[in-house]
N, C-alpha and C. Protein backbone atom coordinates (compact mmCIF):
# COMPACT_ATOMS: atom_id res chain seq x y z
N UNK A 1 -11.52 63.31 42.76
CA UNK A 1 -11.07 62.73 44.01
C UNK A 1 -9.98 63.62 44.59
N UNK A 2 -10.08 63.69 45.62
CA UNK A 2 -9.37 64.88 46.25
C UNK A 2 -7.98 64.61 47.25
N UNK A 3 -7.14 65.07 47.47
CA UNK A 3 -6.47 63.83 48.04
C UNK A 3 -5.88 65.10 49.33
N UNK A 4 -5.80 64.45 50.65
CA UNK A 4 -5.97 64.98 51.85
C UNK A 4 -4.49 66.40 52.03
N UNK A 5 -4.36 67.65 52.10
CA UNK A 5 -3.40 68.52 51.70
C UNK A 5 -2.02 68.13 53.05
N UNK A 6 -3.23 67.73 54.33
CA UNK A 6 -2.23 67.13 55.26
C UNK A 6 -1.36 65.90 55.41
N UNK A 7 -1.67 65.42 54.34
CA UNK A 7 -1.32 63.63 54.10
C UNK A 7 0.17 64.07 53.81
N UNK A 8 0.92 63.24 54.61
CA UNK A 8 2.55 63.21 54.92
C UNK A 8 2.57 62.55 53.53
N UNK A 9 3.72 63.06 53.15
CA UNK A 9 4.18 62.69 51.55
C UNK A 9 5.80 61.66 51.91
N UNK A 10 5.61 60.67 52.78
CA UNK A 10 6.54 60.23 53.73
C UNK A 10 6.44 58.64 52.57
N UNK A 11 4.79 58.25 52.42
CA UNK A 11 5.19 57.16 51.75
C UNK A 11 5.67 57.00 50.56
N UNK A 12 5.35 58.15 49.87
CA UNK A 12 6.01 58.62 48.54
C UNK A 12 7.68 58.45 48.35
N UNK A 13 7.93 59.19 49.47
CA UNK A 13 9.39 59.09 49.54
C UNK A 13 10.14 58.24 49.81
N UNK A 14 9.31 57.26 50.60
CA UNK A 14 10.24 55.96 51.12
C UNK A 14 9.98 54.81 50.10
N UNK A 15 8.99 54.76 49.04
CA UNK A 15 9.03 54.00 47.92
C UNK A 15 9.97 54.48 47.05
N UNK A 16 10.11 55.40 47.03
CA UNK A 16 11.32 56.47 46.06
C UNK A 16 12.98 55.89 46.57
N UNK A 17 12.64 55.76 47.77
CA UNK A 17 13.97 55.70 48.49
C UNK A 17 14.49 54.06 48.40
N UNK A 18 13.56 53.47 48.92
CA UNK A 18 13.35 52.18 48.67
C UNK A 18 13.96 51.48 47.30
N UNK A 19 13.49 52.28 46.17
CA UNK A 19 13.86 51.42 45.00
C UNK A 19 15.29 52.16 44.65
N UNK A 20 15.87 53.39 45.18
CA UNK A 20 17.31 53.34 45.20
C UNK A 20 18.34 52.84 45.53
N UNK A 21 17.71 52.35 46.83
CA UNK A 21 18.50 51.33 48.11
C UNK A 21 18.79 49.97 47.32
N UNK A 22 17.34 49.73 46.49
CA UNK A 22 17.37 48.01 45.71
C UNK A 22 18.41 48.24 44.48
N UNK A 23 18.26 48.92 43.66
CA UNK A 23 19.08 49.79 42.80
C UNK A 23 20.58 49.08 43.01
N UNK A 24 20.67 50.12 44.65
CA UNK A 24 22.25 49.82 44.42
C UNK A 24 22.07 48.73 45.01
N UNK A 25 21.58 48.60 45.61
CA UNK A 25 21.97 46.72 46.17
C UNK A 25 22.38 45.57 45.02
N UNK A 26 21.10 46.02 44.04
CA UNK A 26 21.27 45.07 42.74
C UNK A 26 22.54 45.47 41.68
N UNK A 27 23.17 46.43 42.00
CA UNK A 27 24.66 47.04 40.65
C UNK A 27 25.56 46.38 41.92
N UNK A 28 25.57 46.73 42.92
CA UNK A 28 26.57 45.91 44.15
C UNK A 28 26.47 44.19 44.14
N UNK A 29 25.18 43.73 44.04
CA UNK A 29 25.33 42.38 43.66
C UNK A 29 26.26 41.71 42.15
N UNK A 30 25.34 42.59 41.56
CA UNK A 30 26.12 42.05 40.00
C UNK A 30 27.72 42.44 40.20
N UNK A 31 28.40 43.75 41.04
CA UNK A 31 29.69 43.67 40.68
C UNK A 31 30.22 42.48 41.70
N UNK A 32 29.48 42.59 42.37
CA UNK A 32 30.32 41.24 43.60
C UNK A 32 31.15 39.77 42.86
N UNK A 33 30.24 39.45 41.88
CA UNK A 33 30.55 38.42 41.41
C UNK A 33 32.25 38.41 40.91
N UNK A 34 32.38 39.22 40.11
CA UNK A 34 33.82 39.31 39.26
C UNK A 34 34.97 40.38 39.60
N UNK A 35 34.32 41.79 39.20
CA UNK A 35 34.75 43.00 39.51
C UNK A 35 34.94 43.65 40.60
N UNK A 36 34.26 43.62 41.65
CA UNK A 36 34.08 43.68 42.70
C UNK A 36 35.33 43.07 43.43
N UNK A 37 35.69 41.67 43.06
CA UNK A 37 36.92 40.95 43.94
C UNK A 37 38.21 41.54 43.60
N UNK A 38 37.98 41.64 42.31
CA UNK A 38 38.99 41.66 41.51
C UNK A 38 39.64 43.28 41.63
N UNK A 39 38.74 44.21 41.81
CA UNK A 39 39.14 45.64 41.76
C UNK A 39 39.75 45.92 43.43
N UNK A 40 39.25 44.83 44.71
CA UNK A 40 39.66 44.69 45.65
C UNK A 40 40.88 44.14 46.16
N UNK A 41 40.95 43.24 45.30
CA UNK A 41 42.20 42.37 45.48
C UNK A 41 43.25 43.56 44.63
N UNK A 42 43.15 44.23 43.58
CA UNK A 42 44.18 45.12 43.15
C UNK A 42 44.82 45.93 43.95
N UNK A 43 43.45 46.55 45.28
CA UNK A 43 43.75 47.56 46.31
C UNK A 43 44.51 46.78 47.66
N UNK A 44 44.59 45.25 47.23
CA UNK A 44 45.36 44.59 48.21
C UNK A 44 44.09 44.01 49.71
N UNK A 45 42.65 44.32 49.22
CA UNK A 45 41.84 44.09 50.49
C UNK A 45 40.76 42.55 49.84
N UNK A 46 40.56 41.93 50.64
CA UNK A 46 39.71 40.54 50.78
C UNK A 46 38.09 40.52 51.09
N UNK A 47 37.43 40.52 49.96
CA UNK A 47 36.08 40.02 49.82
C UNK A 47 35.59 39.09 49.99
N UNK A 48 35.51 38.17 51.23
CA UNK A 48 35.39 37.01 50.86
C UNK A 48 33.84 36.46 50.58
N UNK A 49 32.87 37.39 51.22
CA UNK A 49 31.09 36.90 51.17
C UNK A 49 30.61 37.48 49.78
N UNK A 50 31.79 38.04 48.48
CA UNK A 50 31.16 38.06 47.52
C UNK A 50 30.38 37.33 46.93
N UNK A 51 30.52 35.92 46.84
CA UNK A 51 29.82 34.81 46.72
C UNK A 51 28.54 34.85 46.95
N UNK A 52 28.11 34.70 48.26
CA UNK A 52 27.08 34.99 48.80
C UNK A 52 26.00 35.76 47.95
N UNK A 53 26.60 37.13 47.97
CA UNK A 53 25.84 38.57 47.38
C UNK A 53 25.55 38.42 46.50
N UNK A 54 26.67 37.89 45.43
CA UNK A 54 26.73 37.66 43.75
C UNK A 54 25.29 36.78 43.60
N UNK A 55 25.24 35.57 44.22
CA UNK A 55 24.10 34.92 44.02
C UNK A 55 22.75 34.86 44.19
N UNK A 56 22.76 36.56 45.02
CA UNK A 56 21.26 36.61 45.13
C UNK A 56 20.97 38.06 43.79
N UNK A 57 22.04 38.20 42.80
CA UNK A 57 21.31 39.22 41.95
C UNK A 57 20.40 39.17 41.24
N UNK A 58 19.85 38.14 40.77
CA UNK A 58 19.15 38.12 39.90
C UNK A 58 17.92 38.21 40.86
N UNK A 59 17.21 37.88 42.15
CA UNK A 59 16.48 38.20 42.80
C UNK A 59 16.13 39.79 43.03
N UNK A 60 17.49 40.19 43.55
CA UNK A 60 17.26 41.85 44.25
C UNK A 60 17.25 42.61 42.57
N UNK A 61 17.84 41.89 41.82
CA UNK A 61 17.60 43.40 40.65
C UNK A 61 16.22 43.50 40.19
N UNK A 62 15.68 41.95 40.38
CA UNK A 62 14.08 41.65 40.12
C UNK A 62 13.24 42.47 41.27
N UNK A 63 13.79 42.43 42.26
CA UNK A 63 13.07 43.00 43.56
C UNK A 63 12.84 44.84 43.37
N UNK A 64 14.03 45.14 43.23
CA UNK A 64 14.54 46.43 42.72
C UNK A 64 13.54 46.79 41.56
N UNK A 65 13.67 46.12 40.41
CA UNK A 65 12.97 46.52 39.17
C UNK A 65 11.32 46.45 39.59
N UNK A 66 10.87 45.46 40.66
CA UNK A 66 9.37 45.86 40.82
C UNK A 66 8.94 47.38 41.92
N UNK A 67 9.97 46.84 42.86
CA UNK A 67 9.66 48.57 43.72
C UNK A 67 10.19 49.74 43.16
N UNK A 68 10.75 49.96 41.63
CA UNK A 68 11.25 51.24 40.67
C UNK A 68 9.79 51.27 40.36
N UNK A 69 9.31 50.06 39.81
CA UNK A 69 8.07 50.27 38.89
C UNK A 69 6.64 50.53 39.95
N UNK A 70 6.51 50.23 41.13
CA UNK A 70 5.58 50.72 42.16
C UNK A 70 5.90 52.20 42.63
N UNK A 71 7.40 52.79 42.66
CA UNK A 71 6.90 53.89 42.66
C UNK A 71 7.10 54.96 41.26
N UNK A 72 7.00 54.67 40.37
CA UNK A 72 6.98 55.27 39.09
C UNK A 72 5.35 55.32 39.15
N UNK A 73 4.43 54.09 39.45
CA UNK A 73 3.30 54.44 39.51
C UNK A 73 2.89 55.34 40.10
N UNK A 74 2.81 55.45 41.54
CA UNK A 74 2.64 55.86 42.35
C UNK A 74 2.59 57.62 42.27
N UNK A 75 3.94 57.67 41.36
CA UNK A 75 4.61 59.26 41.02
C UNK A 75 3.36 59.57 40.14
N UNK A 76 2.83 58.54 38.87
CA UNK A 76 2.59 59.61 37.96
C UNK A 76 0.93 59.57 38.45
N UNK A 77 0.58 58.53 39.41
CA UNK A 77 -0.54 58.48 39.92
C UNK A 77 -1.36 60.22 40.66
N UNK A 78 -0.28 60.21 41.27
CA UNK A 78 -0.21 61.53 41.56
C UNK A 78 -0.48 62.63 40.98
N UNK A 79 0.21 62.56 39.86
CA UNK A 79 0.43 63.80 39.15
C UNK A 79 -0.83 63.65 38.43
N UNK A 80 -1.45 62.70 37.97
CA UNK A 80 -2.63 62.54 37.49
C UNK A 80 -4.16 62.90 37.98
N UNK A 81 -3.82 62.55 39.44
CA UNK A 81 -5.14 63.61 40.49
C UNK A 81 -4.73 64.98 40.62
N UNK A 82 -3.44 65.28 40.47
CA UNK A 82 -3.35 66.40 40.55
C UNK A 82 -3.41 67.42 39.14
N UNK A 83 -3.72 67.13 38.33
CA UNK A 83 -4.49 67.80 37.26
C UNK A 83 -5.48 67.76 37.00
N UNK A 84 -6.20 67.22 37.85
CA UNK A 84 -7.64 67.03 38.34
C UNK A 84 -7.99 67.86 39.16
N UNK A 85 -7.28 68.23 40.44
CA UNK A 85 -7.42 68.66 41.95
C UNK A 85 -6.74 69.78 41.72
N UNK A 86 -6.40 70.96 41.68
CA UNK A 86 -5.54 71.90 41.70
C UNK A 86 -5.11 72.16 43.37
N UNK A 87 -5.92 71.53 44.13
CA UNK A 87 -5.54 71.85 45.65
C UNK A 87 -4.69 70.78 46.07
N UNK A 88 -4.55 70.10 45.63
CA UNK A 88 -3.49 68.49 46.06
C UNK A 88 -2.27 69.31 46.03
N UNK A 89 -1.65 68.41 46.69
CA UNK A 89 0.22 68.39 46.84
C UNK A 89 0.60 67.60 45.47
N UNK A 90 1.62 68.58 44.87
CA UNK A 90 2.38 67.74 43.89
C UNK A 90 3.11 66.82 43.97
N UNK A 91 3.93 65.79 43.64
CA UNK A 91 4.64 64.73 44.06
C UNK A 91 5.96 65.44 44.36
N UNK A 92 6.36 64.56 45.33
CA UNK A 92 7.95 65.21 46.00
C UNK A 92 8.65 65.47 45.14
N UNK A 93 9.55 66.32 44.97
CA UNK A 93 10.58 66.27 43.80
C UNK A 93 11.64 65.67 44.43
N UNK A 94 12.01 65.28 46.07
CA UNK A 94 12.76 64.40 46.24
C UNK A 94 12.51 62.83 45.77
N UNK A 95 11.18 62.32 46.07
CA UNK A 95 11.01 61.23 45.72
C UNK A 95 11.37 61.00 44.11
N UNK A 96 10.61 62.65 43.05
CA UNK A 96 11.47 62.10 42.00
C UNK A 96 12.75 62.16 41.30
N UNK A 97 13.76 62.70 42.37
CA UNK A 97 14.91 62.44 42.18
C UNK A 97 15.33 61.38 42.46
N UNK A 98 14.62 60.54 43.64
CA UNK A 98 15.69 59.30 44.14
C UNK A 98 14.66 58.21 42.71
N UNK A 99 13.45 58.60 42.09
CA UNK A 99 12.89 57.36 41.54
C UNK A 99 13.99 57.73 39.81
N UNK A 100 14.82 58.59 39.55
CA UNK A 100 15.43 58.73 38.34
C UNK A 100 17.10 57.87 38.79
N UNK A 101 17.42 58.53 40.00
CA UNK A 101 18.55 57.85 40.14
C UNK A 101 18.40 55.83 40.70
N UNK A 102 17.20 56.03 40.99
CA UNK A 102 16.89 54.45 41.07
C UNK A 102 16.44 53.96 39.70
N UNK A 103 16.23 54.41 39.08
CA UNK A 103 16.45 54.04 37.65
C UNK A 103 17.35 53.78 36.76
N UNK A 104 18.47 54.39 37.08
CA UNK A 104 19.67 54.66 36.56
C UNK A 104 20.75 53.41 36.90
N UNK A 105 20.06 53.44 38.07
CA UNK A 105 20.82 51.90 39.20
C UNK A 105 20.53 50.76 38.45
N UNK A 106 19.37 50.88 38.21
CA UNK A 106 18.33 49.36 37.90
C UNK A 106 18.98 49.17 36.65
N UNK A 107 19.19 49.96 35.85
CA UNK A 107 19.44 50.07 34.26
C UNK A 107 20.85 49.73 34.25
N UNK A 108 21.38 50.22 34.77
CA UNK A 108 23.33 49.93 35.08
C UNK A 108 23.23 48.45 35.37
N UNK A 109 22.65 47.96 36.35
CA UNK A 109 22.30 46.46 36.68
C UNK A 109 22.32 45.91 35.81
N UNK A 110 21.11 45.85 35.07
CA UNK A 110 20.66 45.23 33.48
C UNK A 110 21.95 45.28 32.92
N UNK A 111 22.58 46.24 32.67
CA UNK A 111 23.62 46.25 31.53
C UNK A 111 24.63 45.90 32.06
N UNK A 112 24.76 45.51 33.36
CA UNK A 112 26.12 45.07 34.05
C UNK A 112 27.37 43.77 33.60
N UNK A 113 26.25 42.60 33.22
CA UNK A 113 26.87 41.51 32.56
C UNK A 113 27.50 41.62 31.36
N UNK A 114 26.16 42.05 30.21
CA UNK A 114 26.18 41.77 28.76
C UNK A 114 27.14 43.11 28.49
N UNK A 115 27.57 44.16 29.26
CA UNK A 115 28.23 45.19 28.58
C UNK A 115 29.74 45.93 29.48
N UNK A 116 29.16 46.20 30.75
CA UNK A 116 30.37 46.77 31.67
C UNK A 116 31.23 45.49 31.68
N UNK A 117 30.95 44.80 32.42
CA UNK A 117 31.94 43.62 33.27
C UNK A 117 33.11 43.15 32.31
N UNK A 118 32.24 42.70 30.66
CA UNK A 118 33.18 42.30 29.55
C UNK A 118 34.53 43.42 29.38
N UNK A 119 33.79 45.13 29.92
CA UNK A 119 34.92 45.58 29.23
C UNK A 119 35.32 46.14 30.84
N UNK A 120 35.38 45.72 31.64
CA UNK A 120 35.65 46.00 32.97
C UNK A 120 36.99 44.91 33.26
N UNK A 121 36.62 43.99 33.13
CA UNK A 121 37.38 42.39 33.89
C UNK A 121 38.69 42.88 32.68
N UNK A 122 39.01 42.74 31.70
CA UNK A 122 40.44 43.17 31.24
C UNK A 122 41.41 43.78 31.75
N UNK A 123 40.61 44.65 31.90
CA UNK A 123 41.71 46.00 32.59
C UNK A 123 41.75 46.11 33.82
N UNK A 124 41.00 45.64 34.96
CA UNK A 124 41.13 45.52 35.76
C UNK A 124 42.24 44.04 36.04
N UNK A 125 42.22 43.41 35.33
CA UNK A 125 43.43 42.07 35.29
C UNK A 125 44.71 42.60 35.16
N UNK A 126 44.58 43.67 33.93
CA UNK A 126 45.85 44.28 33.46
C UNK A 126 46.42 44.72 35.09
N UNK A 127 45.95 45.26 35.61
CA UNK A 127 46.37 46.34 36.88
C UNK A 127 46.89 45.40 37.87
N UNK A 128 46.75 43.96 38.23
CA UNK A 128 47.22 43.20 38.94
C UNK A 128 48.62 42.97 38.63
């Protein structure tokens, strides 16, 4: 299967881009809750719609973690006709930079509760 040499590699990238954007949306949600106020209020400035944000993380990191994993497909989908096709376009190497650093996001997320925050919220108290 051959895949078109003119085909804009635009959707590639904006699924790539996409799950970076969710990424940080979802490490920005999880800090909203605690760290986030708290590292603000040290700098003397007022968060007040943390609330808000904090409560939709568990959605957007879920949201995030499915559009990482649509374009992880997508990437190796690629790369898979293209060891087939020697005339195809290889996958963006921008798209797979933003799908590693959207990975990195998603994963920081995950570990945001059970590991940063515990050793985050101390010392950030201390500094008040």
């Amino acid at each position: 299967m051959a895949i078109d040499q003119n085909r804009p590699r635009i959707p590639e990238v904006a699924v790539s881009a996409s799950a970076a954007i969710g990424g940080f949306a979802s490490v920005f949600a999880w800090a909203a809750c605690c760290v986030l106020p708290l590292a603000l209020s040290v700098a003397g400035v007022s968060f007040a719609g943390a609330a808000v944000i904090a409560g939709a993380r568990n959605w957007l990191t879920l949201l995030a973690a499915l559009i990482l994993a649509a374009g992880w497909l997508f990437h190796w989908r690629r790369l898979r006709m293209c060891r087939k096709d020697a005339a195809c376009h290889q996958p963006s190497p921008l798209a797979f930079w933003l799908l590693v650093v959207a990975t990195a996001l998603v994963v920081l997320s995950l570990a945001w509760q059970p590991y940063i925050e515990p050793w985050a919220m101390p010392r950030l108290a201390a500094m008040r």
